[in-house]
C-alpha atoms as a PDB file:
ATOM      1  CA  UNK A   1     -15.604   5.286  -7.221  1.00  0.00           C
ATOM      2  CA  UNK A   2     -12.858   3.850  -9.550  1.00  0.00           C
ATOM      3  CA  UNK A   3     -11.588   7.505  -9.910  1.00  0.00           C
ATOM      4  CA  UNK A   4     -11.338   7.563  -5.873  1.00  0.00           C
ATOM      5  CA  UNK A   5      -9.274   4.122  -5.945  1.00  0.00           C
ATOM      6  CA  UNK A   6      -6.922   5.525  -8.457  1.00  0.00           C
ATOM      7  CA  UNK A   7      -6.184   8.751  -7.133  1.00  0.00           C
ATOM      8  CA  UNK A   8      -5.666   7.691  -4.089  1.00  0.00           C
ATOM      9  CA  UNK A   9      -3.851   4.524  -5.207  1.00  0.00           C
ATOM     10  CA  UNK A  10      -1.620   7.317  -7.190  1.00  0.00           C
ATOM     11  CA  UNK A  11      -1.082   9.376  -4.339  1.00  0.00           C
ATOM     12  CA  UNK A  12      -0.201   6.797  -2.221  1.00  0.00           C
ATOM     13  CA  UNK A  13       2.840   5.670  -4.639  1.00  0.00           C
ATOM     14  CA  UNK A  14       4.012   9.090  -4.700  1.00  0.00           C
ATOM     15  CA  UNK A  15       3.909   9.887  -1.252  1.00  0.00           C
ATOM     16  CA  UNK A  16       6.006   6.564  -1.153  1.00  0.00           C
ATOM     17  CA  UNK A  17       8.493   6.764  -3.446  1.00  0.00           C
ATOM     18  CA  UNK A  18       9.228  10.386  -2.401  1.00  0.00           C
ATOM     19  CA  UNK A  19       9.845   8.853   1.611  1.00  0.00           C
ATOM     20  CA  UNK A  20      11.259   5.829   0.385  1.00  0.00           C
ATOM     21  CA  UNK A  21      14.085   7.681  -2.347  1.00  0.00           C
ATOM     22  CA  UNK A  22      14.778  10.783  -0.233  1.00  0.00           C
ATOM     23  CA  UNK A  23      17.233  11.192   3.043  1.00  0.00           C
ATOM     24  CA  UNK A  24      14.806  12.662   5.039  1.00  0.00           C
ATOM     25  CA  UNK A  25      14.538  11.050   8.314  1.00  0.00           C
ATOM     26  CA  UNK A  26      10.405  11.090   9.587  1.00  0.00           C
ATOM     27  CA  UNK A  27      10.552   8.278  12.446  1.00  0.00           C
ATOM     28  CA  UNK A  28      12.138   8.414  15.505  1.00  0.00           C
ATOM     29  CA  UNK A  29      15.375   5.664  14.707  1.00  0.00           C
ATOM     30  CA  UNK A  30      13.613   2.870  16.823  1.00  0.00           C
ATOM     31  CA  UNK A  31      13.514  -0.759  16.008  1.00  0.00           C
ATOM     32  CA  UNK A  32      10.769  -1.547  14.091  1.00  0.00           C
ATOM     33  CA  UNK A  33       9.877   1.741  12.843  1.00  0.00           C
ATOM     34  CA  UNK A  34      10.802   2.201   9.636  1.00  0.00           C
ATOM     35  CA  UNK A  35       9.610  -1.929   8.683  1.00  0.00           C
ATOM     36  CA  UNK A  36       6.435  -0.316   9.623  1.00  0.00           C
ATOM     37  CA  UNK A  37       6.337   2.576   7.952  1.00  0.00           C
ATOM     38  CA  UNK A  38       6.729  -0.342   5.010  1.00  0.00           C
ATOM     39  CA  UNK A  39       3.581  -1.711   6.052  1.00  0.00           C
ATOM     40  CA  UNK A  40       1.549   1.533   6.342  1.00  0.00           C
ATOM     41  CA  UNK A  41       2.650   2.995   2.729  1.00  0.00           C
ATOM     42  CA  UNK A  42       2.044  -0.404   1.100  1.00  0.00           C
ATOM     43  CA  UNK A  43      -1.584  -0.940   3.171  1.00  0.00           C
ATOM     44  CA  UNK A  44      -2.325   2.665   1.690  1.00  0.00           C
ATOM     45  CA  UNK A  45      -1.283   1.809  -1.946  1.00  0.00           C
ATOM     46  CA  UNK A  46      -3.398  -1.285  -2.231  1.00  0.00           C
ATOM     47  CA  UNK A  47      -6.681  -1.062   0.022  1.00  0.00           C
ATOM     48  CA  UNK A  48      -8.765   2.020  -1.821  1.00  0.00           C
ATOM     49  CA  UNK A  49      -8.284  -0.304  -4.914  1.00  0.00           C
ATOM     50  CA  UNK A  50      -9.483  -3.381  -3.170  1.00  0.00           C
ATOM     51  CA  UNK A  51     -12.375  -1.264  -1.392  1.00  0.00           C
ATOM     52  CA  UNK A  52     -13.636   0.606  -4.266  1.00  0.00           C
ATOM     53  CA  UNK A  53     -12.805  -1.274  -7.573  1.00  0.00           C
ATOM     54  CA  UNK A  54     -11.415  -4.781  -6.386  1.00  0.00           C
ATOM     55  CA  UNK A  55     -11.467  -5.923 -10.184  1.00  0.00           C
ATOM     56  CA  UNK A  56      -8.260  -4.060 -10.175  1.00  0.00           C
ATOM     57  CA  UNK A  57      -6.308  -6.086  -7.619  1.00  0.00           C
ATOM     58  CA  UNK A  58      -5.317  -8.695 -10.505  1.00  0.00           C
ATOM     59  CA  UNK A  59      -3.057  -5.908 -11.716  1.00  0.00           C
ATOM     60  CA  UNK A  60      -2.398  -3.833  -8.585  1.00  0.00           C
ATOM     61  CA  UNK A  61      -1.106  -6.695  -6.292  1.00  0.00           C
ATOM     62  CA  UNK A  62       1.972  -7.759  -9.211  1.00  0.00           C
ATOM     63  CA  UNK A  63       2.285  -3.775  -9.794  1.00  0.00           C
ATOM     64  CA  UNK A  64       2.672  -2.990  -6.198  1.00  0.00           C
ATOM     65  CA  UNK A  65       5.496  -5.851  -5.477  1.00  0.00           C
ATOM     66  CA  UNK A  66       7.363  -4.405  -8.481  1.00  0.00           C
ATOM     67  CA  UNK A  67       7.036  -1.066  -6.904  1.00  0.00           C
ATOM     68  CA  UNK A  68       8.490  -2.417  -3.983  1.00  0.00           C
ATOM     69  CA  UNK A  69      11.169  -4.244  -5.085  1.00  0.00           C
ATOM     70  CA  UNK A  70      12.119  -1.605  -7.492  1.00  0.00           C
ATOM     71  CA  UNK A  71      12.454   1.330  -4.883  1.00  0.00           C
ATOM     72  CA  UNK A  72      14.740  -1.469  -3.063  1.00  0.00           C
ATOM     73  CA  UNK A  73      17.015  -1.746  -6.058  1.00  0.00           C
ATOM     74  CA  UNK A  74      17.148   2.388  -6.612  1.00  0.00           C
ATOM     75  CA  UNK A  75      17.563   3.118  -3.325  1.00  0.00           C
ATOM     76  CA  UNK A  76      21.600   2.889  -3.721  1.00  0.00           C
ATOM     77  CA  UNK A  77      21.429   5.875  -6.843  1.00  0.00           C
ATOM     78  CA  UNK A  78      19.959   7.873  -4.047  1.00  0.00           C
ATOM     79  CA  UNK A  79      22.139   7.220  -1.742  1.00  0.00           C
ATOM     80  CA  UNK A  80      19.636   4.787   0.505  1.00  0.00           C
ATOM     81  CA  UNK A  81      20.506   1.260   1.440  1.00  0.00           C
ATOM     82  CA  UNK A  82      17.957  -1.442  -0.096  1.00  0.00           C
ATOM     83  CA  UNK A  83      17.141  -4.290   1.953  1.00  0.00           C
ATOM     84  CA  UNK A  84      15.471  -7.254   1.886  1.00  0.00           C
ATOM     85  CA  UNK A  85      13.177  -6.951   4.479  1.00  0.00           C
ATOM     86  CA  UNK A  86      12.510  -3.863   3.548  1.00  0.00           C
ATOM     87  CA  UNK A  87      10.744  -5.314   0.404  1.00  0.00           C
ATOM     88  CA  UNK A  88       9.134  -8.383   2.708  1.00  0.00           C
ATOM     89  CA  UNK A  89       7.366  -5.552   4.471  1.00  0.00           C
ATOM     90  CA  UNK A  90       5.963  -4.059   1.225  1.00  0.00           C
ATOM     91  CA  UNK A  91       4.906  -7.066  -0.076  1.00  0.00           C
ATOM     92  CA  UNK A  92       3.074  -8.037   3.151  1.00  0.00           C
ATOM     93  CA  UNK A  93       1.254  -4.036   3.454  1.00  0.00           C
ATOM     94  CA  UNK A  94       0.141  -4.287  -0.002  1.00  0.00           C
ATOM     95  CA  UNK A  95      -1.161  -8.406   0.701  1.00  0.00           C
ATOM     96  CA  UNK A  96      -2.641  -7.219   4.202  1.00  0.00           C
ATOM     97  CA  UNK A  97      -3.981  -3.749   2.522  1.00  0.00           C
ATOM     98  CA  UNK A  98      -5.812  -5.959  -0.059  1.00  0.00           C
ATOM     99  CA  UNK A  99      -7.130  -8.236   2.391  1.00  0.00           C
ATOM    100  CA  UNK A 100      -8.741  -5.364   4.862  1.00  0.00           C
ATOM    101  CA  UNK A 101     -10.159  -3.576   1.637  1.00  0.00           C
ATOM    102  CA  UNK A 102     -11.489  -6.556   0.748  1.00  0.00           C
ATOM    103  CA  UNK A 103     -13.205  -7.439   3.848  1.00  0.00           C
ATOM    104  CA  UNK A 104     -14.493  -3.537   4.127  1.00  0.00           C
ATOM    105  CA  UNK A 105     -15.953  -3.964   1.383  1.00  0.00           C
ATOM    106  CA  UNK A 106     -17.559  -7.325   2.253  1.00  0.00           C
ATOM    107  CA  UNK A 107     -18.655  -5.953   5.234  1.00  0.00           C
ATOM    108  CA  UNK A 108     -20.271  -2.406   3.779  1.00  0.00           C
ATOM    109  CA  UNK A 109     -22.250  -4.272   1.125  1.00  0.00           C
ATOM    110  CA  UNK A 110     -23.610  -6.370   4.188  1.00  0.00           C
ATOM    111  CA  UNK A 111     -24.175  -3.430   6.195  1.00  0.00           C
ATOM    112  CA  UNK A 112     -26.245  -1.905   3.206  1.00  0.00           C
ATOM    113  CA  UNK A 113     -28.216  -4.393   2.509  1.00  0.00           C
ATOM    114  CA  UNK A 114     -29.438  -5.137   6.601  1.00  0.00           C
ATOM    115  CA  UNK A 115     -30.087  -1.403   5.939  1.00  0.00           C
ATOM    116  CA  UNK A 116     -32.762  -2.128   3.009  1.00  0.00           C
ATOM    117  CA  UNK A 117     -36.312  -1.596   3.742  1.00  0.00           C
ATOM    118  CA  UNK A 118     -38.152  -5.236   3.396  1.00  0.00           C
END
């Protein structure tokens, strides 16, 4: 299961930083959009972690605001605009993607053990 959190925790930073340093355009230019596009990438980065080996939050959660803030302070070399809320929303997807894995998890464990024969 740890090998599923990390891979997927890898992808996810990938798949982000590629979006996040590149000019391509996905979203539709509506307000809103791209803060959560933020939120999405930064949910996806932290929640297999917090699902599958939540031991690794303690070092994921700092990592993942670095990440964040980091890509904000590149962004110019690639010809992106940083912004502040921009890194607000990454710190709140990778909080609020820690939280929900967290709370899956609590929640399968529960459902599992209903599911034991008594």
């Amino acid at each position: 299961m740890k090998g599923i959190a990390f891979a997927s925790t890898a992808i996810a930073a990938l798949v982000i930083a590629c979006l996040a340093l590149s000019h391509t355009q996905l979203l539709i230019a509506m307000p809103g959009t791209d803060k959560t596009g933020h939120l999405i990438g930064f949910i996806a980065l932290t929640l297999p972690c917090a699902l599958l080996n939540p031991r690794a939050l303690k070092w994921l959660l700092p990592l993942a605001v670095l990440f964040g803030g980091g890509i904000e302070m590149i962004q110019p070399v690639f010809g992106r605009q940083g912004a502040w809320p921009d890194f607000y929303a990454d710190v709140l997807g990778a909080g609020a993607g820690a939280l929900a894995g967290l709370l899956m998890r609590r929640l399968a464990i529960r459902f599992l053990d209903s599911a034991k024969p008594r």
